[in-house]
Protein backbone atom coordinates (compact mmCIF):
# COMPACT_ATOMS: atom_id res chain seq x y z
CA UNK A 1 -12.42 128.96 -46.62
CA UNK A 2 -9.10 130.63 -45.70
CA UNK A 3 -7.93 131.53 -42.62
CA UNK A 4 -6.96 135.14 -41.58
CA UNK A 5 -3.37 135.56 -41.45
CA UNK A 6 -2.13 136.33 -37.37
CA UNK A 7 -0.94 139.82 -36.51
CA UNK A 8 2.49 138.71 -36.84
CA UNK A 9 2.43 137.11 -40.22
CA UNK A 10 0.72 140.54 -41.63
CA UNK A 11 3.54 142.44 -40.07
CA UNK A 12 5.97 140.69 -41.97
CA UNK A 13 3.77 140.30 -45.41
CA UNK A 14 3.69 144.08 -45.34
CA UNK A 15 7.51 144.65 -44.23
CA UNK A 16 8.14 142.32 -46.87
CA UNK A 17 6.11 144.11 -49.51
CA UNK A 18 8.11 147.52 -48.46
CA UNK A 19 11.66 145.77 -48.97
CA UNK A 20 10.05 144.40 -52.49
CA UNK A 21 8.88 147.67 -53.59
CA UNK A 22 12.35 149.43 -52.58
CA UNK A 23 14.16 147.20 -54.77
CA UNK A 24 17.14 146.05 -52.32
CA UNK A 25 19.70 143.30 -52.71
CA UNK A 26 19.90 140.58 -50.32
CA UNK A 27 21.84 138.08 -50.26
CA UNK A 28 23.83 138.62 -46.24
CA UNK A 29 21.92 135.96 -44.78
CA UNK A 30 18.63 135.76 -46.24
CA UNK A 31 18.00 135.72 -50.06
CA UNK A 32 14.66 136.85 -50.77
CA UNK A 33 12.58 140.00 -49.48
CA UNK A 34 9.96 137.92 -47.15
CA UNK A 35 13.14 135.72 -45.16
CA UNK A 36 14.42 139.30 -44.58
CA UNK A 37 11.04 140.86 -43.54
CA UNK A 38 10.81 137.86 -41.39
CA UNK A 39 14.26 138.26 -39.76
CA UNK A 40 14.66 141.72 -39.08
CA UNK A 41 10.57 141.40 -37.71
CA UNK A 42 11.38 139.07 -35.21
CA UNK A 43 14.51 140.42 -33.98
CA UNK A 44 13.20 143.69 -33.39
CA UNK A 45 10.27 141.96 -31.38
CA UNK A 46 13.05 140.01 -29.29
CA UNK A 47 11.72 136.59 -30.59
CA UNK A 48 13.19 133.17 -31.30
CA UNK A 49 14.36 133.22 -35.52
CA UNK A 50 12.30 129.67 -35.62
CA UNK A 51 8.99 131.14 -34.58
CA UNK A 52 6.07 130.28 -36.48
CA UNK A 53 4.57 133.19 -37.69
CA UNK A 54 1.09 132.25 -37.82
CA UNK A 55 1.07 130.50 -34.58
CA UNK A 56 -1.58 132.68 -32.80
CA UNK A 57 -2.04 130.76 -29.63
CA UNK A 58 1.77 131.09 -28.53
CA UNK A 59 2.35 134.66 -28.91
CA UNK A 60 0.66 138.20 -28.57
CA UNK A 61 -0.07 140.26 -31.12
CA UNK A 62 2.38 143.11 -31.55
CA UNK A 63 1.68 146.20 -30.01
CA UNK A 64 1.23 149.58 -31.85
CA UNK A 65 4.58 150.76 -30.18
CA UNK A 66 6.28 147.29 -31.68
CA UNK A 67 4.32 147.98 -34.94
CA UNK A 68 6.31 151.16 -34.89
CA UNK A 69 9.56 150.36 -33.90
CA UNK A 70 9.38 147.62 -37.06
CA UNK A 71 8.67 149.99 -39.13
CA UNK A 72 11.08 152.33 -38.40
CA UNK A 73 13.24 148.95 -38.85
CA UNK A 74 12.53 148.40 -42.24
CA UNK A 75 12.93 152.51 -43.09
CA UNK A 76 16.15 152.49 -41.99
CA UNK A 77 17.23 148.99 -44.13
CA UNK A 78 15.57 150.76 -47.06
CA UNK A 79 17.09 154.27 -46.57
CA UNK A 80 20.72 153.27 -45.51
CA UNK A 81 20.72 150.10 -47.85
CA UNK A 82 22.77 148.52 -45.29
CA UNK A 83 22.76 144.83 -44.84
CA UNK A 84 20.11 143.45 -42.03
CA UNK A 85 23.46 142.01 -40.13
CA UNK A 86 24.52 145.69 -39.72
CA UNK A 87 21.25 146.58 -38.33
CA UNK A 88 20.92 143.86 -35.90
CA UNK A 89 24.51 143.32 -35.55
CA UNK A 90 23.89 139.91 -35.76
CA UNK A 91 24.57 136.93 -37.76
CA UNK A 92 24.30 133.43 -38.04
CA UNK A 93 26.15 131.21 -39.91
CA UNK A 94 25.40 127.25 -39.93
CA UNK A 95 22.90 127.56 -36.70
CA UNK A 96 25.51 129.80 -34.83
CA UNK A 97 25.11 133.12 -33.77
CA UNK A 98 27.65 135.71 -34.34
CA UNK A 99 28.53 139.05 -33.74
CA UNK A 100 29.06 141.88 -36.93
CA UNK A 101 29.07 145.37 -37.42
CA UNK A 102 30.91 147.54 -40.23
CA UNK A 103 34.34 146.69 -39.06
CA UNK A 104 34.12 143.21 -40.67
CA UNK A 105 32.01 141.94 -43.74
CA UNK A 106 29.08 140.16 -43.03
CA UNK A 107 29.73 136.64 -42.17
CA UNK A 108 28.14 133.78 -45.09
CA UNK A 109 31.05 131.84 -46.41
CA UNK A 110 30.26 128.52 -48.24
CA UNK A 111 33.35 126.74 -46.02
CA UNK A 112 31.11 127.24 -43.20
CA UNK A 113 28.96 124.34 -45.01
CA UNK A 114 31.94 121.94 -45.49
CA UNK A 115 32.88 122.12 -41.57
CA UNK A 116 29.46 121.41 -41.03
CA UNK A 117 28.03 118.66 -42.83
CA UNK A 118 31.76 117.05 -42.47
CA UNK A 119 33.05 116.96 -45.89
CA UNK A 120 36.44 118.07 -44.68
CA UNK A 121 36.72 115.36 -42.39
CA UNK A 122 37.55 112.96 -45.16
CA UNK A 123 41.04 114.70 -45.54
CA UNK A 124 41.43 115.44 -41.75
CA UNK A 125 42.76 113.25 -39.44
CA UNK A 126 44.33 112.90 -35.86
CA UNK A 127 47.20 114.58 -37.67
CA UNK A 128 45.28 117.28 -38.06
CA UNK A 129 46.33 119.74 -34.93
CA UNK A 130 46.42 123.36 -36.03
CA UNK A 131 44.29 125.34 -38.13
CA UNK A 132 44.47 128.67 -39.64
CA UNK A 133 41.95 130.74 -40.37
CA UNK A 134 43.67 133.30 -43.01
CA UNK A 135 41.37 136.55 -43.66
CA UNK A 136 39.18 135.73 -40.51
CA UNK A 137 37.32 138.67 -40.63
CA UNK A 138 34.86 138.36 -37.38
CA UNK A 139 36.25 135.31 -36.66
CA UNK A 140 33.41 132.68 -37.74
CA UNK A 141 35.07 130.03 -39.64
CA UNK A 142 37.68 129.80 -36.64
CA UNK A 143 35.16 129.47 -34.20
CA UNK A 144 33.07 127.17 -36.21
CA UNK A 145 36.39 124.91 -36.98
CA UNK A 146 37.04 125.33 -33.00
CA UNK A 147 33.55 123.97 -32.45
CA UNK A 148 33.63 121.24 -35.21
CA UNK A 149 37.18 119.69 -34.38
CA UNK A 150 37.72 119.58 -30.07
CA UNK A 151 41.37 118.79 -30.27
CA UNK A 152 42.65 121.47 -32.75
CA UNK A 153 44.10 124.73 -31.76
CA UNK A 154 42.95 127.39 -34.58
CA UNK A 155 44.91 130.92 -35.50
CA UNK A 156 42.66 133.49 -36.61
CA UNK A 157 44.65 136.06 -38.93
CA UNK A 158 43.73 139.25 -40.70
CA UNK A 159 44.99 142.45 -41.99
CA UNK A 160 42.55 144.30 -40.29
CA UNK A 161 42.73 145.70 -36.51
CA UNK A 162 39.17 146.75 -36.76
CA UNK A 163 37.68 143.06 -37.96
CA UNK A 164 40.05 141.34 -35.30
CA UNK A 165 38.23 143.77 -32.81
CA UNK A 166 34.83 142.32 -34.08
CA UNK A 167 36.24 139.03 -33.94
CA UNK A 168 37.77 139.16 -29.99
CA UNK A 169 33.99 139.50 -29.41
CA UNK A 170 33.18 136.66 -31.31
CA UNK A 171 35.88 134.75 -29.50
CA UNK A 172 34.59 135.24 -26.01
CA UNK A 173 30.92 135.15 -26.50
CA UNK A 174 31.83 131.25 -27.12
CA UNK A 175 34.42 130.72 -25.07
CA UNK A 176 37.04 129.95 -27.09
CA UNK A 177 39.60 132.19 -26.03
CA UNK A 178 41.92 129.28 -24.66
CA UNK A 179 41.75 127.68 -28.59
CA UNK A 180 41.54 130.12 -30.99
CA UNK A 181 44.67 132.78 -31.21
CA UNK A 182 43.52 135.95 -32.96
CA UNK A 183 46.35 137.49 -35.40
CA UNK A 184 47.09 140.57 -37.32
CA UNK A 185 48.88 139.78 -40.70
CA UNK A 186 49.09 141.16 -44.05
CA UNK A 187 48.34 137.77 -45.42
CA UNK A 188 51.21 135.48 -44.00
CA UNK A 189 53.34 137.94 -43.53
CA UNK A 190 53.19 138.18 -39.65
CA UNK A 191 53.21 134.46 -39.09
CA UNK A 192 56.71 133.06 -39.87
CA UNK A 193 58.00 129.57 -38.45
CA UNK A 194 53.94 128.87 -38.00
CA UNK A 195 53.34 125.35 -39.90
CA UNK A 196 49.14 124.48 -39.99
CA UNK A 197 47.69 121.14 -41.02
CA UNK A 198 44.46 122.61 -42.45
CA UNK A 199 44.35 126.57 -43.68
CA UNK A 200 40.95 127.99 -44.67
CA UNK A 201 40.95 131.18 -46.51
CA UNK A 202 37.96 133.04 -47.77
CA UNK A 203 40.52 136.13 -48.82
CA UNK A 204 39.26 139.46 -51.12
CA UNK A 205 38.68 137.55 -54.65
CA UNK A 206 36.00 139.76 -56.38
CA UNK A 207 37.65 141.39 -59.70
CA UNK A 208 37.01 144.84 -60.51
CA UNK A 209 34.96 144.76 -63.23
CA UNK A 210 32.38 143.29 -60.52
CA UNK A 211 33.34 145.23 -57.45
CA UNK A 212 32.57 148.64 -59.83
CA UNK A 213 29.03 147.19 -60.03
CA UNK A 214 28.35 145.81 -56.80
CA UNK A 215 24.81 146.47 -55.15
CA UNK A 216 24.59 149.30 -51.86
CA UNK A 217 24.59 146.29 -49.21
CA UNK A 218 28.26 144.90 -50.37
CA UNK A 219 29.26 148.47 -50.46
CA UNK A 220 28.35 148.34 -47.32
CA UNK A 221 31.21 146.74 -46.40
CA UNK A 222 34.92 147.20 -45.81
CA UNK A 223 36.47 146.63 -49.05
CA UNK A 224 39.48 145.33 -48.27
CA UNK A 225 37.97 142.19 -47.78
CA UNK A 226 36.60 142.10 -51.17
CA UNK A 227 38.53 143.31 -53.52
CA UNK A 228 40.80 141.17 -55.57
CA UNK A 229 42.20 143.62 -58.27
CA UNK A 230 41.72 143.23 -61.82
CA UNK A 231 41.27 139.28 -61.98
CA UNK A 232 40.45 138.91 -58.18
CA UNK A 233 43.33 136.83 -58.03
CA UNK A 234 45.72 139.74 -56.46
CA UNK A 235 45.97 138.21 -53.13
CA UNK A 236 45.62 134.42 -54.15
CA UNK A 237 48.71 134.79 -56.21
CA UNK A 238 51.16 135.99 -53.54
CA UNK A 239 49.36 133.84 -51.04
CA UNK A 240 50.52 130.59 -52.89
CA UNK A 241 53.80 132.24 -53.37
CA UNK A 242 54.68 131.40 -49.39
CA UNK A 243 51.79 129.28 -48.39
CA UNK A 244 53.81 125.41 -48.59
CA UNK A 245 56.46 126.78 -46.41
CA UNK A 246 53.50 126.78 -44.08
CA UNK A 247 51.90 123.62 -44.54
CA UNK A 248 52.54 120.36 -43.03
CA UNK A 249 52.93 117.33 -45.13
CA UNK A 250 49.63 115.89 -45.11
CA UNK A 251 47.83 119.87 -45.05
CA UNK A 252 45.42 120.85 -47.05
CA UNK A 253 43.71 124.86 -48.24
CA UNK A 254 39.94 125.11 -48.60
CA UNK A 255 39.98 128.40 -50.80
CA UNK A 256 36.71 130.14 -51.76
CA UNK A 257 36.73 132.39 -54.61
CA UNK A 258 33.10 132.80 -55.16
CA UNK A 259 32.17 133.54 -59.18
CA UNK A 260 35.70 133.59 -59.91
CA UNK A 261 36.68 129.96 -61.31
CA UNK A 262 37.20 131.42 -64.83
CA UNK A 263 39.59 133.47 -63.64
CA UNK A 264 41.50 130.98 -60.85
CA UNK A 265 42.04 128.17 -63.55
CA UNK A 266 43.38 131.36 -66.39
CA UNK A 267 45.99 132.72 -63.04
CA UNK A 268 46.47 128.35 -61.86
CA UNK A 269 45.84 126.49 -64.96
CA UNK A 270 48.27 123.94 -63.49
CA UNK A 271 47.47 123.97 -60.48
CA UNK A 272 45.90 120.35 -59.24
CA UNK A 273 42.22 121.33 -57.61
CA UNK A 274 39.81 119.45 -56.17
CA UNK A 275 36.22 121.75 -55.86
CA UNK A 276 33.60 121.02 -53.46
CA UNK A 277 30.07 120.69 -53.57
CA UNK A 278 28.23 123.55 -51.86
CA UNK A 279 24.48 125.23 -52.10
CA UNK A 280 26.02 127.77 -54.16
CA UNK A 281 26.72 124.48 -56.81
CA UNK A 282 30.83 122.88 -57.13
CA UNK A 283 32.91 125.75 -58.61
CA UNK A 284 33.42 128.35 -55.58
CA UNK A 285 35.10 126.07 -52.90
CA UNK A 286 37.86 124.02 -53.56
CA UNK A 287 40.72 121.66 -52.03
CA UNK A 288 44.86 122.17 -52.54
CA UNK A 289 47.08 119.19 -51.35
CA UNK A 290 50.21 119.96 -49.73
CA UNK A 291 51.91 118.38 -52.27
CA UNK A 292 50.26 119.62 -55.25
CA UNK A 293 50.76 123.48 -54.10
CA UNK A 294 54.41 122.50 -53.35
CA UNK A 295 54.93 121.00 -56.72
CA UNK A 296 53.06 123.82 -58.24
């Protein structure tokens, strides 16, 4: 015999089977209609992302005036086609919460991962004092970087006023204002005599033939941060055009490029890479040595 479902778990089952139906995109924090039904349900209720929906005994079942505020929830992600993170203007990355709104893209780089479950650390070392965060965008990989490594001080730098805006907020909501330096450059442009140890870039790499049929949601977005011109490789080239004069001798770049390999290794097909393992598979992140990128 099976058990009725609770009030909560129907709510999302049917929000779920609306986002289905509409035939959206996800893929900003959630991947699949029910995680999204599921999110955007529980934020709009004001409770904890870990609750378990079929839990009856720890919380009441929504109200008809919640009911209705959900589903005006799940109109408006259907009608606009705007990413959940927009509507909530929240999102989390690795367990940490962050700020967003339209100003930046909609934080869910794979280097997140890397700080996280310390695969970096086996090139890092007490050598390892400043960081930069190129194309910061609301700021999460600094902050997470900030959190991961105590001792580092981290520059945050990005082309856009707006995004650095998003990212101040980001800044003080954990306390980081002391350790992480927020920057506006056209790539490195604005930050000459500045040596780093460790840069992180997840910079506009997605080539036009893809950025002409991107979904609603990633329209969505400001796409200057996305955009990589014909190969995707636009910015990556003039980046590594003045990138070793700001590395230290022992540095290393962590460089996502997302579906893009094909073309990186056609634009660098000398270029000495290491790429990292990541949930998205080992052929969107990868690892420069200083002195491979200087030889280069």
């Amino acid at each position: 015999m099976t058990s009725t479902p609770s009030p909560l778990l129907e709510l999302v089952q049917a929000s779920a089977r609306q986002l289905d139906a509409a035939g959206l995109h996800f893929g900003h924090g959630t991947s699949n209609a029910f995680d999204e039904a599921a999110w955007l349900v529980l934020w709009q209720l004001g409770l904890p992302l870990d609750t378990d929906l079929d839990d009856t005994a720890s919380h009441t079942p929504p109200s008809p005036a919640q009911v209705q505020a959900v589903q005006e929830l799940i109109a408006q992600r259907i009608t606009t086609r705007k990413p959940a993170a927009y509507l909530t203007q929240e999102a989390w990355l690795q367990g940490v919460p962050f700020y967003v709104d339209e100003r930046s893209i909609v934080p869910r780089s794979l280097i997140a991962e890397l700080i996280a479950d310390a695969t970096l650390d086996v090139w890092l070392g007490t050598h390892t004092q400043r960081v930069l965060d190129l194309c910061t965008g609301n700021g999460s990989l600094a902050i997470l970087a900030a959190l991961a490594w105590p001792d580092v001080q981290v520059d945050a730098a990005d082309i856009s006023p707006d995004a650095l805006a998003v990212a101040t907020i980001n800044r003080e909501r954990h306390g980081l204002q002391q350790r992480v330096r927020l920057i506006e450059s056209d790539g490195l442009n604005q930050l000459q005599g500045q040596r780093y140890d460790l840069v992180l870039c997840n910079p506009p790499y997605v080539n036009a033939q893809s950025m002409a049929s991107l979904p609603a949601e990633y329209r969505a977005e400001p796409s200057l941060a996305l955009a990589g011109g014909s190969d995707g490789m636009d910015f990556i080239r003039q980046l590594f055009q003045h990138l070793p004069e700001h590395l230290n001798e022992q540095a290393i770049v962590v460089l996502e490029i997302g579906h893009e390999r094909a073309f990186f290794e056609a634009a660098f097909p000398t270029l000495p890479v290491t790429w990292l393992d990541t949930s998205a598979g080992d052929s969107q992140v990868l690892l420069i040595e200083a002195g491979d990128l200087r030889h280069h």
